[in-house]
C-alpha atoms as a PDB file:
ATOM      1  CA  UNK A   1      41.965  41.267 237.639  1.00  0.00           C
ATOM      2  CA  UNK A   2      38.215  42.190 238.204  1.00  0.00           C
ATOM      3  CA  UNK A   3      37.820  46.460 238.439  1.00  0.00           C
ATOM      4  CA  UNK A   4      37.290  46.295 242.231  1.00  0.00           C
ATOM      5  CA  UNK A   5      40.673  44.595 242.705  1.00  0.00           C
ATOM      6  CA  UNK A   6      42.122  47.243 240.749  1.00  0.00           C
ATOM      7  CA  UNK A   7      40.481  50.398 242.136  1.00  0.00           C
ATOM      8  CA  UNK A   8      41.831  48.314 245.777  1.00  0.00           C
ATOM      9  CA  UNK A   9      45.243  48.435 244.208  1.00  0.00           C
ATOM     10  CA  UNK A  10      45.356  52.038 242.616  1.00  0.00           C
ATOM     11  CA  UNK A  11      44.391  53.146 245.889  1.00  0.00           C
ATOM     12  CA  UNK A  12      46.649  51.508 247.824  1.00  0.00           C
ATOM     13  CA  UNK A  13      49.624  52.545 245.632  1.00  0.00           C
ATOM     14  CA  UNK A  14      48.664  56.273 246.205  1.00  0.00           C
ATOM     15  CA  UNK A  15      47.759  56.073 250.154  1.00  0.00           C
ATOM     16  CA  UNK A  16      43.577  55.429 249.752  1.00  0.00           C
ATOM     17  CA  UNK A  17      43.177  58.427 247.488  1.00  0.00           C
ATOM     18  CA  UNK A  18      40.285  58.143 245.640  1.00  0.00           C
ATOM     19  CA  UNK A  19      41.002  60.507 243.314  1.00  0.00           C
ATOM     20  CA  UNK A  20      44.516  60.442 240.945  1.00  0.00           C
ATOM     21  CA  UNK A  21      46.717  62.539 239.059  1.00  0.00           C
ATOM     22  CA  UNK A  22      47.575  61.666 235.475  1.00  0.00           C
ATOM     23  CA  UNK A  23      51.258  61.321 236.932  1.00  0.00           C
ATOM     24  CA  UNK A  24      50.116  58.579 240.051  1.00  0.00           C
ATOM     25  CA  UNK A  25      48.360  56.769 237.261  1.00  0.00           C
ATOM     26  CA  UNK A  26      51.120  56.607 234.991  1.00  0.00           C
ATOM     27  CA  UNK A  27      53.250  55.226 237.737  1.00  0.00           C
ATOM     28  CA  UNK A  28      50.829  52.806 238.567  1.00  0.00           C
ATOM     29  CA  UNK A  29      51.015  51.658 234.896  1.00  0.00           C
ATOM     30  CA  UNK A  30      53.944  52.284 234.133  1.00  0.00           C
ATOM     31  CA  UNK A  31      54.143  54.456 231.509  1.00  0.00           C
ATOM     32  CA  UNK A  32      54.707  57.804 230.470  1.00  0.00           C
ATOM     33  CA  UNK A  33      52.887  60.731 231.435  1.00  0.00           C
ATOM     34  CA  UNK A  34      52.124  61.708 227.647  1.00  0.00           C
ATOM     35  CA  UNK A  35      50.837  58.288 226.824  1.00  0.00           C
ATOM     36  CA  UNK A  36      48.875  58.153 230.113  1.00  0.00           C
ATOM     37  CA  UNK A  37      47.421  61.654 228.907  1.00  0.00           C
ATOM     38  CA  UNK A  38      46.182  60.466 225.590  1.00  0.00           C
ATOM     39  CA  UNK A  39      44.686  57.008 227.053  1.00  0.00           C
ATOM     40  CA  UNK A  40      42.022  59.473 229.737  1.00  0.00           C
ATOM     41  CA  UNK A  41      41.675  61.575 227.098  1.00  0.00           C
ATOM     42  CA  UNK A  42      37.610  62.142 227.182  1.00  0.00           C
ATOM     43  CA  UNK A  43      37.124  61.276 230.675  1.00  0.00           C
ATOM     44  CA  UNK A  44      36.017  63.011 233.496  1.00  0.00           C
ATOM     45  CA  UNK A  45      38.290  64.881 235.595  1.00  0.00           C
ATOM     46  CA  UNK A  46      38.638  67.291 238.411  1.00  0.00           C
ATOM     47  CA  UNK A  47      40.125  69.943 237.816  1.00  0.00           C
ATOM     48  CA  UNK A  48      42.860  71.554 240.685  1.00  0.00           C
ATOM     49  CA  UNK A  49      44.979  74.145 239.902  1.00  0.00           C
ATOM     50  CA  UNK A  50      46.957  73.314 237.488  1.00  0.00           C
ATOM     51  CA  UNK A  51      46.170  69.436 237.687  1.00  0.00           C
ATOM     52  CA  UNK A  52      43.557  67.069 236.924  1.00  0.00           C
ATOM     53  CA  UNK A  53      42.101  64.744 239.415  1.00  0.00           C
ATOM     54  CA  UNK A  54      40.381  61.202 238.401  1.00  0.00           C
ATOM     55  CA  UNK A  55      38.392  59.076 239.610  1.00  0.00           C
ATOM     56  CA  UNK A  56      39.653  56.528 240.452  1.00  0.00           C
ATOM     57  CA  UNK A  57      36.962  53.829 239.725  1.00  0.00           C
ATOM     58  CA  UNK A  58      36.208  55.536 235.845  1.00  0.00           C
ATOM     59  CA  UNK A  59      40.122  55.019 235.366  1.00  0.00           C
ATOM     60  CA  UNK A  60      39.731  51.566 236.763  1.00  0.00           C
ATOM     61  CA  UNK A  61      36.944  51.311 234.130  1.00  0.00           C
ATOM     62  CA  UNK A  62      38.510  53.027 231.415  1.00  0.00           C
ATOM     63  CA  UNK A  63      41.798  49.947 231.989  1.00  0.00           C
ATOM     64  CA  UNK A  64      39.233  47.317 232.149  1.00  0.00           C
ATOM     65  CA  UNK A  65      36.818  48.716 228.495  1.00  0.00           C
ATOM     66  CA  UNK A  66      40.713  49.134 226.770  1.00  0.00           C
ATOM     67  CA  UNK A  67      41.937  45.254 227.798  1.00  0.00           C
ATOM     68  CA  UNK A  68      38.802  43.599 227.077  1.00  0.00           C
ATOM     69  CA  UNK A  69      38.759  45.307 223.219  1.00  0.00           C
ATOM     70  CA  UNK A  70      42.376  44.606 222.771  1.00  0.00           C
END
């Protein structure tokens, strides 16, 4: 999956947001909210109230920089 097919899909999982929670992203990955946490750790964020808002394309980045090193 190329990162513009997966901002397309993160975005269409959360209604065309363009900005995510850690909690939408961990559903999109499924995974854990803690584990989400520690992956964004370091990246740029938003922040609202008591939540953080990503983007959604430096997420989509952050995915692709993490599978191609694994």
């Amino acid at each position: 999956m190329e990162r513009q097919e997966l901002i397309r899909a993160m975005q269409q999982a959360n209604n065309g947001a363009g900005l995510l929670t850690i909690k939408q992203i961990a559903q999109f990955r499924g995974e854990h909210i803690n584990t989400t946490a520690k992956f964004l750790k370091g990246l740029e964020y938003l922040p609202s109230g008591k939540k953080k808002l990503y983007y959604v394309g430096d997420v989509a980045s952050r995915i692709m920089e993490k599978r191609n090193i694994t």
